[in-house]
C-alpha atoms as a PDB file:
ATOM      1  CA  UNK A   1     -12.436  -5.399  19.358  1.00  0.00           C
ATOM      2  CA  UNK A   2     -12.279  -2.431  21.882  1.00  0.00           C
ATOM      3  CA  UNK A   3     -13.900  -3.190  25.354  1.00  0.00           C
ATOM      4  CA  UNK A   4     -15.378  -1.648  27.691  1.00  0.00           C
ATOM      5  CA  UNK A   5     -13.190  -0.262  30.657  1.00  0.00           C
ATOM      6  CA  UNK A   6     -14.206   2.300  33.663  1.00  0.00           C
ATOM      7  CA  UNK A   7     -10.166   3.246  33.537  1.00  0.00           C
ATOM      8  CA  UNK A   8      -9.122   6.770  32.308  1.00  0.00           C
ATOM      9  CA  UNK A   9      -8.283   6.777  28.809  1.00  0.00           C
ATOM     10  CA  UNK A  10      -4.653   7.602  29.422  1.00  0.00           C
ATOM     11  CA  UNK A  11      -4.262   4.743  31.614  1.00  0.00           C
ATOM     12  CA  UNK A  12      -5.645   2.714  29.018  1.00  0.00           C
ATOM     13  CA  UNK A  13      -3.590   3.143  26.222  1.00  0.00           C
ATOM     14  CA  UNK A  14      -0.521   2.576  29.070  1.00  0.00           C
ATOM     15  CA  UNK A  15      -1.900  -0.785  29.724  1.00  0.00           C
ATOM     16  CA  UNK A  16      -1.783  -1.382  25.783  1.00  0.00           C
ATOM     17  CA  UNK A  17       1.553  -0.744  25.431  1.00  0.00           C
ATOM     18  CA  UNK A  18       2.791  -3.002  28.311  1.00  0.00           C
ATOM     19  CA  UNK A  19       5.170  -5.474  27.389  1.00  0.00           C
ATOM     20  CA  UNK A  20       5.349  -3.745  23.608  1.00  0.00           C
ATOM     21  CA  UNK A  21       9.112  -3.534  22.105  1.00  0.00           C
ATOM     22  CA  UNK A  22       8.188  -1.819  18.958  1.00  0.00           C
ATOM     23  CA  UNK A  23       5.409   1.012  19.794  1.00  0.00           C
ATOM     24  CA  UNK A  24       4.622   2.470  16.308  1.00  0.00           C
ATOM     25  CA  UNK A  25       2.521   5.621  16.021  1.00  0.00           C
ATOM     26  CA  UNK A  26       0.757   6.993  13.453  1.00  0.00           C
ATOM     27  CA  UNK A  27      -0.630  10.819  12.983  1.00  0.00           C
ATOM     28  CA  UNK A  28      -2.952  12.883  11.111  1.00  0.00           C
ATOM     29  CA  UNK A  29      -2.893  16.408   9.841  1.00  0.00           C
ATOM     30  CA  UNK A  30      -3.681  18.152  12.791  1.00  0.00           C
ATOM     31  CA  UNK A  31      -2.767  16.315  16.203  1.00  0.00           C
ATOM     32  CA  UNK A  32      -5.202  17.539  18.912  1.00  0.00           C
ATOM     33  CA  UNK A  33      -7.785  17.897  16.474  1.00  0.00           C
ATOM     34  CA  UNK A  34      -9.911  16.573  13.663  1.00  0.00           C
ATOM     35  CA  UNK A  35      -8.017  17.029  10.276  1.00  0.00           C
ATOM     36  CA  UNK A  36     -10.133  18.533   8.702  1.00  0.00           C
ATOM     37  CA  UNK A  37      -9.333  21.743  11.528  1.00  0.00           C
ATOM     38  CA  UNK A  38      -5.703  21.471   9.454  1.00  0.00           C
ATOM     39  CA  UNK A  39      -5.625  23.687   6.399  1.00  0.00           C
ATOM     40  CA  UNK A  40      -4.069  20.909   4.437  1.00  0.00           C
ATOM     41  CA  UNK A  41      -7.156  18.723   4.810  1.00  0.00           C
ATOM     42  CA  UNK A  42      -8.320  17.155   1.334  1.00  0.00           C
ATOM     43  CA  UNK A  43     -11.676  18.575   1.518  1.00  0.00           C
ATOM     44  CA  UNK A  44     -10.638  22.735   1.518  1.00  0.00           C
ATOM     45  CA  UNK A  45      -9.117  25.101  -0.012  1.00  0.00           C
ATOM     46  CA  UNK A  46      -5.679  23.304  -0.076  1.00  0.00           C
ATOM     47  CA  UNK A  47      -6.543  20.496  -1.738  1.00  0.00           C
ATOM     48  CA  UNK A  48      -7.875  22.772  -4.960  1.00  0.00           C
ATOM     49  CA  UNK A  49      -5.305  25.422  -4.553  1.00  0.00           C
ATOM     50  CA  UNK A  50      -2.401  23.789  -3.576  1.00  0.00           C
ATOM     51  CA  UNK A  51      -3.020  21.186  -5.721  1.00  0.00           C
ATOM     52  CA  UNK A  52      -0.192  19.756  -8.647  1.00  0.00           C
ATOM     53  CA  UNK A  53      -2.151  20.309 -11.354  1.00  0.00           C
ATOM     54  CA  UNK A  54      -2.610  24.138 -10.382  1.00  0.00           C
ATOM     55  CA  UNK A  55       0.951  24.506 -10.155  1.00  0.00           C
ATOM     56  CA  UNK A  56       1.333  23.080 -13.505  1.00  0.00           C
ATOM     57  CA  UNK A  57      -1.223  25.160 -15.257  1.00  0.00           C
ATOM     58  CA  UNK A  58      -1.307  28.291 -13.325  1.00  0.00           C
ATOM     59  CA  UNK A  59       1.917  28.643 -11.456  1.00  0.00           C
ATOM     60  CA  UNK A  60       1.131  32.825 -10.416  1.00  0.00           C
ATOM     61  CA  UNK A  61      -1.952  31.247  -8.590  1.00  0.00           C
ATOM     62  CA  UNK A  62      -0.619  28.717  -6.817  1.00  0.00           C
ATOM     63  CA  UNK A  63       2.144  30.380  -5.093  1.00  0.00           C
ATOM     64  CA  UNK A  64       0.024  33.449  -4.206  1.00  0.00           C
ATOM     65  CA  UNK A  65      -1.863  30.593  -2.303  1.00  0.00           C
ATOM     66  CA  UNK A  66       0.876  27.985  -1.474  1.00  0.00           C
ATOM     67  CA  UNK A  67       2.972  31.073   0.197  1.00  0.00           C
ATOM     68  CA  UNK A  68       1.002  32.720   2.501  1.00  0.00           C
ATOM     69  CA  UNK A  69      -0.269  29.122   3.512  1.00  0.00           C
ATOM     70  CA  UNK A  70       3.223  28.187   4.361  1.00  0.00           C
ATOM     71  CA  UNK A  71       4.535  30.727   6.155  1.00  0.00           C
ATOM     72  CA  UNK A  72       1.043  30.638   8.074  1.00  0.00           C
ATOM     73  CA  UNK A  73       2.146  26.520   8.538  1.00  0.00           C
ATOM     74  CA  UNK A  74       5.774  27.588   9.694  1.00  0.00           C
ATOM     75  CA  UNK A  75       4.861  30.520  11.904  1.00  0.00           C
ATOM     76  CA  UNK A  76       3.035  26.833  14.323  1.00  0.00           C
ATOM     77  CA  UNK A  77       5.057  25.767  17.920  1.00  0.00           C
ATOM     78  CA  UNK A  78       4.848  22.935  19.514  1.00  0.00           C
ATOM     79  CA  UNK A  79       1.428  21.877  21.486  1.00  0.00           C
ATOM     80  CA  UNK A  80       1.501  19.847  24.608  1.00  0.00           C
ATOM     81  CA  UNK A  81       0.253  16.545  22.627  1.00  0.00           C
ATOM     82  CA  UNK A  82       3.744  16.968  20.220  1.00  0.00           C
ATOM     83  CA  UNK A  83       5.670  17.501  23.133  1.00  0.00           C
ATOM     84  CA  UNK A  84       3.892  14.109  24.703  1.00  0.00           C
ATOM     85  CA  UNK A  85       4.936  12.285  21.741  1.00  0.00           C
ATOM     86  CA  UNK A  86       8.771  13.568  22.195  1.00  0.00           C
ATOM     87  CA  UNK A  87       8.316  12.672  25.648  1.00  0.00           C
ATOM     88  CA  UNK A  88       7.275   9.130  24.961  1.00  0.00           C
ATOM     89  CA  UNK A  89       9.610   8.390  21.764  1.00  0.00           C
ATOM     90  CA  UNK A  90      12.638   9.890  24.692  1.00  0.00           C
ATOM     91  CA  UNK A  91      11.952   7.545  27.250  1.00  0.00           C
ATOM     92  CA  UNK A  92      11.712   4.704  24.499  1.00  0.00           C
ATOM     93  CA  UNK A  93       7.610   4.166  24.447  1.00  0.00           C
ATOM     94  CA  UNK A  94       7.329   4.683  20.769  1.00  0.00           C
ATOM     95  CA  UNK A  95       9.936   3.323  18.571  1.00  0.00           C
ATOM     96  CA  UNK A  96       8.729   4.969  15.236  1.00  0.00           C
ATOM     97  CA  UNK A  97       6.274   8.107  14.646  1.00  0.00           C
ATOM     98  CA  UNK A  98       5.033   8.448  11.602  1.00  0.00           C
ATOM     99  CA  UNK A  99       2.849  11.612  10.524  1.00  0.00           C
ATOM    100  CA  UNK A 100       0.852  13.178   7.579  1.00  0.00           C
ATOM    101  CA  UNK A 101       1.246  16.635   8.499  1.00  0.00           C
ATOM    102  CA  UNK A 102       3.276  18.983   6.336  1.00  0.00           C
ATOM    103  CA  UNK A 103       4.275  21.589   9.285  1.00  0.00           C
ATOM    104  CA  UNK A 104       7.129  19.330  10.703  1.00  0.00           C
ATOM    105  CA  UNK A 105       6.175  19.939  14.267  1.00  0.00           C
ATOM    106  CA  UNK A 106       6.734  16.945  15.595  1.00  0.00           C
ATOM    107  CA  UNK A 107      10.548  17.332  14.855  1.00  0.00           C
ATOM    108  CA  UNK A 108      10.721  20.815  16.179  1.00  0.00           C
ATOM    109  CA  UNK A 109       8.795  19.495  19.435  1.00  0.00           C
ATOM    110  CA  UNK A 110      12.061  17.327  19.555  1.00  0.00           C
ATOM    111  CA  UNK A 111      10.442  13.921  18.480  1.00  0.00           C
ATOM    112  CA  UNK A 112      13.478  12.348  16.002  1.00  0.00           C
ATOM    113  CA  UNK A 113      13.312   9.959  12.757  1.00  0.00           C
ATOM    114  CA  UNK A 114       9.782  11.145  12.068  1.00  0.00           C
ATOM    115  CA  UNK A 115       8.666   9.873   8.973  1.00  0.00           C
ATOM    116  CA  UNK A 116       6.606  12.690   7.511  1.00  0.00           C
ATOM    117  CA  UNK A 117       5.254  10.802   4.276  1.00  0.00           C
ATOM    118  CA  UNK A 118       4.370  13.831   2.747  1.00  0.00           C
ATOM    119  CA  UNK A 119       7.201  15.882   3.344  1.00  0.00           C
ATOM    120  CA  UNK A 120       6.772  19.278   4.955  1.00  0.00           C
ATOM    121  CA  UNK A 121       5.891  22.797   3.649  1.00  0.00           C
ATOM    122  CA  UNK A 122       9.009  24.439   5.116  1.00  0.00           C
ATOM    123  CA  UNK A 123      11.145  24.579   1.871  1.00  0.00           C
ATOM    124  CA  UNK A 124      10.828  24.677  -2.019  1.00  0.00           C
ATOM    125  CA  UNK A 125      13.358  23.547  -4.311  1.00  0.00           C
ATOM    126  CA  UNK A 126      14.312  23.747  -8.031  1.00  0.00           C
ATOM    127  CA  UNK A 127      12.262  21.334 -10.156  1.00  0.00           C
ATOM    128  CA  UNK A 128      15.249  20.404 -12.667  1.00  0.00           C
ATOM    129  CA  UNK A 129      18.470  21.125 -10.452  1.00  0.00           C
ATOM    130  CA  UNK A 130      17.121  20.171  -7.176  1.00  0.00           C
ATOM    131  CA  UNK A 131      18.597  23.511  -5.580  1.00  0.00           C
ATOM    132  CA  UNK A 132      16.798  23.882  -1.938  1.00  0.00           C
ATOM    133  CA  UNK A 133      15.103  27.363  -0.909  1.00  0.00           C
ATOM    134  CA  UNK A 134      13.667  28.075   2.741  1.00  0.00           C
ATOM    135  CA  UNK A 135      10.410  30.467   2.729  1.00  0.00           C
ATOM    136  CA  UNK A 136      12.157  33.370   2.708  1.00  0.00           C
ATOM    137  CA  UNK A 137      13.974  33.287  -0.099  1.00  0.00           C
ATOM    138  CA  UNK A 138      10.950  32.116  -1.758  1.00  0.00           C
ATOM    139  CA  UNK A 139       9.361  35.348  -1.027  1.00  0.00           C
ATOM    140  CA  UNK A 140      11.743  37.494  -2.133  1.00  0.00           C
ATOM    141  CA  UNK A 141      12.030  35.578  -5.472  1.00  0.00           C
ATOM    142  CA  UNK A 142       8.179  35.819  -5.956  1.00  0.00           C
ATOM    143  CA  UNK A 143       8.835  39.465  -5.137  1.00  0.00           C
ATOM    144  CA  UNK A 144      11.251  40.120  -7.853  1.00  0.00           C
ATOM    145  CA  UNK A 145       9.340  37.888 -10.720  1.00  0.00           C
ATOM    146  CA  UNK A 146       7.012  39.864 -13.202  1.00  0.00           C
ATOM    147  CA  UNK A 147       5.102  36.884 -13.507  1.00  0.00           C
ATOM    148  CA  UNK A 148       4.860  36.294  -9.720  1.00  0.00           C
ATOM    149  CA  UNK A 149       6.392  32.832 -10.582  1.00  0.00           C
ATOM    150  CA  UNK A 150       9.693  31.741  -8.519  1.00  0.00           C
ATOM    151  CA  UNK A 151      12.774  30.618 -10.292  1.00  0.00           C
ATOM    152  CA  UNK A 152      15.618  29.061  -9.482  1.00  0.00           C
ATOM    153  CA  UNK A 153      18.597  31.456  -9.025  1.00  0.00           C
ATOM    154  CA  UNK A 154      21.128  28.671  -9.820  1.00  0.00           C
ATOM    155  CA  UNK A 155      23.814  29.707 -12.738  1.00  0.00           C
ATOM    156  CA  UNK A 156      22.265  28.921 -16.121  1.00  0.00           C
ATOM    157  CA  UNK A 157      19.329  27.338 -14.395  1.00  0.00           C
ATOM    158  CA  UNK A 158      15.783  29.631 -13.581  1.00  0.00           C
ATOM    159  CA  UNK A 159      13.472  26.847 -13.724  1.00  0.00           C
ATOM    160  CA  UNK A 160      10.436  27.221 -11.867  1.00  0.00           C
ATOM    161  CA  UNK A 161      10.428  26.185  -8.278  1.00  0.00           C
ATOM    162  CA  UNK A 162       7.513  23.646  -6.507  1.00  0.00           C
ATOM    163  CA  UNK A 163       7.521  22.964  -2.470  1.00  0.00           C
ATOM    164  CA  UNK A 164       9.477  20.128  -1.370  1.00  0.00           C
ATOM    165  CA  UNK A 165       6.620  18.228  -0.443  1.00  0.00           C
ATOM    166  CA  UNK A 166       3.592  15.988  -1.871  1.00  0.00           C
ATOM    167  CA  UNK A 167       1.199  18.141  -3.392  1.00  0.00           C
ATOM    168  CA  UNK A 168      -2.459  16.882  -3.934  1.00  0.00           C
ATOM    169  CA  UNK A 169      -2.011  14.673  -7.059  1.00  0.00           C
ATOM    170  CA  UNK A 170       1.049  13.746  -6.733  1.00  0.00           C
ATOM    171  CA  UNK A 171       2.224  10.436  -5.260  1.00  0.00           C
ATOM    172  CA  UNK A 172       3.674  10.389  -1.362  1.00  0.00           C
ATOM    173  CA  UNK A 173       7.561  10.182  -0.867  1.00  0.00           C
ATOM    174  CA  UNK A 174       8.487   6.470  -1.588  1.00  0.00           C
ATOM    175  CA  UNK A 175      10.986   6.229   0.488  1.00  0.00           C
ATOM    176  CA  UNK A 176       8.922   7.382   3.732  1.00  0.00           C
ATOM    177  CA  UNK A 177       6.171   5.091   2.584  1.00  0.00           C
ATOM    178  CA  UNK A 178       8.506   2.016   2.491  1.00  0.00           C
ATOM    179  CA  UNK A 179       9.711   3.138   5.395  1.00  0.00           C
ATOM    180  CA  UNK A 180       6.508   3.807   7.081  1.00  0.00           C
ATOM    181  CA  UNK A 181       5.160  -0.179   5.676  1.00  0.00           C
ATOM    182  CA  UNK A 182       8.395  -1.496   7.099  1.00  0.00           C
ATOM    183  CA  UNK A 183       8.130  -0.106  10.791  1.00  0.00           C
ATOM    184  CA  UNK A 184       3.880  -1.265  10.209  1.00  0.00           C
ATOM    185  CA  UNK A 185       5.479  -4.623   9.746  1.00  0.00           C
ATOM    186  CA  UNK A 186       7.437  -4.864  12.202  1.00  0.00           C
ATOM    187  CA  UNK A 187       5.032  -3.119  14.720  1.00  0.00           C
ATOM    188  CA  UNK A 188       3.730  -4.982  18.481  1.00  0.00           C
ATOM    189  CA  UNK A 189       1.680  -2.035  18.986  1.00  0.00           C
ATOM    190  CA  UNK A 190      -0.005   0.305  16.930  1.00  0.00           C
ATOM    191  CA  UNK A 191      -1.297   3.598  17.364  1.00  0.00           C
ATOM    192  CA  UNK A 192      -3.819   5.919  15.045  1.00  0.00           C
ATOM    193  CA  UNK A 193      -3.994   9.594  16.658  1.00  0.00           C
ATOM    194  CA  UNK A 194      -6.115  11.882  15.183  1.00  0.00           C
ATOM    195  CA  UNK A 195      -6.377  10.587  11.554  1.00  0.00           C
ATOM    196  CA  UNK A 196      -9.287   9.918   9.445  1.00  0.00           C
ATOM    197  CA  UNK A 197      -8.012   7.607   7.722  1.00  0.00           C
ATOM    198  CA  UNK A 198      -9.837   7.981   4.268  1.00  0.00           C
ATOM    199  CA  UNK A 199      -7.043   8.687   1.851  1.00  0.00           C
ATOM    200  CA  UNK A 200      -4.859   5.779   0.109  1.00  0.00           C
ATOM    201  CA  UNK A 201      -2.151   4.906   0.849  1.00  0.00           C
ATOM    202  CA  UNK A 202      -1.919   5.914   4.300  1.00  0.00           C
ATOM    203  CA  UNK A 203      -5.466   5.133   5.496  1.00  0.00           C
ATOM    204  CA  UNK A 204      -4.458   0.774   4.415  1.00  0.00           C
ATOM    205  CA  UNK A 205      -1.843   1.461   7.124  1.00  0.00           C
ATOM    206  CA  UNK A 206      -3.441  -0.015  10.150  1.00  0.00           C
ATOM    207  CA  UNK A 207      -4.320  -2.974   7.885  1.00  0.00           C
ATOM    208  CA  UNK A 208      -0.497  -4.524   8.232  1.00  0.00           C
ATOM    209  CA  UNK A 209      -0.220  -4.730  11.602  1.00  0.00           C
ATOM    210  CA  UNK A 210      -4.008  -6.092  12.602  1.00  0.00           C
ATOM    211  CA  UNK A 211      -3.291  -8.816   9.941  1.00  0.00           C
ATOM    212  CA  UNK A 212      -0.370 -10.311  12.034  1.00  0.00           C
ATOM    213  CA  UNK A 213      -3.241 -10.152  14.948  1.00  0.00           C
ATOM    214  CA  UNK A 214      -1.119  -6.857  16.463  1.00  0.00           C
ATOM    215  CA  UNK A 215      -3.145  -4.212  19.150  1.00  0.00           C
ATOM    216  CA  UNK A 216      -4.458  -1.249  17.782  1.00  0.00           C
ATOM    217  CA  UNK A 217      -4.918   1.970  19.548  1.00  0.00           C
ATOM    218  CA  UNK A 218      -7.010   4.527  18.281  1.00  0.00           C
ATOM    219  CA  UNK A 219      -7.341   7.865  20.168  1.00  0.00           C
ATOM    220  CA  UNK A 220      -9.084  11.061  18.357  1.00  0.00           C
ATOM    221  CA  UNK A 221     -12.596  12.618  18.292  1.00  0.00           C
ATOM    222  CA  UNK A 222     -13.279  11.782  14.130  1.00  0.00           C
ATOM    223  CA  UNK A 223     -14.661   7.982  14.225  1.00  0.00           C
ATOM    224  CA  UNK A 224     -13.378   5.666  10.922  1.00  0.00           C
ATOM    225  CA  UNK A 225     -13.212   2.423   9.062  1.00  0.00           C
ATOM    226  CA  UNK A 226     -11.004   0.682  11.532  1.00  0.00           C
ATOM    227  CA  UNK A 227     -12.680   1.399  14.993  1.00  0.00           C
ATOM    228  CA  UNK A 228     -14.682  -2.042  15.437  1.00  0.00           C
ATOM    229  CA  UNK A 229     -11.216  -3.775  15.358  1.00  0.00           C
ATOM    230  CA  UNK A 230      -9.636  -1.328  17.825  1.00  0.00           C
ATOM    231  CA  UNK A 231      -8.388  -3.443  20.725  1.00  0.00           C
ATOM    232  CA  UNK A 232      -8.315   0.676  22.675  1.00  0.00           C
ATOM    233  CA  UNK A 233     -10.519   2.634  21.228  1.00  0.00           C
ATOM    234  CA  UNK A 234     -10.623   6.371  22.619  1.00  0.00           C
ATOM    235  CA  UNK A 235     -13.171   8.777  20.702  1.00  0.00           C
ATOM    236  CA  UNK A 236     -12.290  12.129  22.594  1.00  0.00           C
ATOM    237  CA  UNK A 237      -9.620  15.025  21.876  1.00  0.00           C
ATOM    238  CA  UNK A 238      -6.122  13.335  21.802  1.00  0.00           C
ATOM    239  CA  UNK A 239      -3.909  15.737  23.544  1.00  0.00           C
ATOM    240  CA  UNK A 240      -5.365  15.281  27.466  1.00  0.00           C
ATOM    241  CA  UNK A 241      -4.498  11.308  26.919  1.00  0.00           C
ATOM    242  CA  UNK A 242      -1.203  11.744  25.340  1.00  0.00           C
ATOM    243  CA  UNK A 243      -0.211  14.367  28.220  1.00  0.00           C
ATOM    244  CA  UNK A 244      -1.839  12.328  30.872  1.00  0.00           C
ATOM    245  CA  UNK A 245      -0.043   8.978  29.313  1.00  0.00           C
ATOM    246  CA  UNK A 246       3.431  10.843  29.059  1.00  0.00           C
ATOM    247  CA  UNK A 247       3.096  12.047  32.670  1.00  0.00           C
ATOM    248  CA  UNK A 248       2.160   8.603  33.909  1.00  0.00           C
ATOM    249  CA  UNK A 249       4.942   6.589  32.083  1.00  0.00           C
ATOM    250  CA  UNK A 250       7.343   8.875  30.497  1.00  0.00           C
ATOM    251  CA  UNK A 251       7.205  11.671  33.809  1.00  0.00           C
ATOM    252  CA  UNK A 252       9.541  14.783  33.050  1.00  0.00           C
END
């Protein structure tokens, strides 16, 4: 259970990760914020829109949704709090970030490995051939169709394309979720940053490491299920502690 400290938060979480070999760190949506600030959150437009069964049943709607939402996603740069991360992952304080968000930010920020469990919006590809298109191309292809429905240009092929991520009603990537459960596992130190942690699989996360009896960090301004076993807990915007943390340990 969290106590109470006078320390600065940032100094906090640096004492929780002393003498940790295998820093694991989990994010949300929308790092310096609440997710539900993202437009991907389950509780908006996204979640309805963007959704599988949408994309099944009325294919014109979803991509004159899922498109502009994408490129809006893509057209995102790195905020200090990514860059903190890529700091802290360089200088070896996290061993393994894991993230929910769909915008692949953390990569471009220059963080490496990142597990994004969903995938990301940046591409679509061919739902029979498995022929990858960036946003662009996806465009232009919704452009050209009568139907406003993209197809795959492939020889012999023009089967309807999807985004290359999870969609709402669809299951997560397996492979990232193993692979997320295994670094959990494995885990000395675990950190929640800006997640809400309502939504299966991901929010039973936390659960693998506290188990085995393992510190848990939780820094963001939305409160959930697993703050009274919180051995740090930090309810205030994320991205002064993870700057102030990378500056104190991880110093450019």
């Amino acid at each position: 259970m969290a106590t109470t400290d006078p320390a600065p938060a940032h100094q906090r979480v640096a004492t929780a990760l002393l003498g940790a070999q295998h820093i694991v760190v989990l994010t949300g949506l929308h790092l310096g914020g609440p997710e539900e600030a993202d437009l991907t959150h389950a509780r908006g437009e996204w979640a309805r829109r963007a959704s599988l069964e949408t994309l099944l049943t009325d294919p014109a709607s979803f991509w004159r949704f899922a498109h502009p939402a994408a490129l809006e996603i893509a057209g995102r740069v790195p905020e200090p709090g990514h860059l903190a991360l890529a700091r802290l992952q360089a200088a070896g304080f996290v061993s393994a970030l894991i993230t929910q968000a769909v915008d692949h930010i953390h990569t471009i920020a220059g963080s490496t490995d990142v597990v994004e469990v969903h995938g990301n919006i940046l591409t679509a590809r061919c739902g029979r051939c498995g022929e990858r298109y960036g946003l662009g191309e996806v465009g232009a292809l919704i452009a050209m169709a009568s139907d406003g429905v993209p197809r795959c240009t492939t020889h012999d092929c023009a089967f309807p394309l999807r985004p290359a991520g999870t969609l709402w009603g669809e299951p997560l990537i397996e492979d990232a979720v193993r692979t997320a459960w295994e670094h959990a596992t494995n885990a000395d130190c675990f950190l929640v940053i800006d997640c809400d942690l309502r939504t299966v699989p991901m929010s039973l996360l936390p659960s693998v490491p506290l188990t085995r009896g393992v510190p848990l960090v939780m820094i963001g301004e939305t409160p959930t299920q697993y703050d009274r076993y919180a051995t740090v807990l930090i309810r205030e915007a994320s991205e002064p502690v993870l700057v102030g943390l990378a500056d104190l340990i991880a110093p450019e």
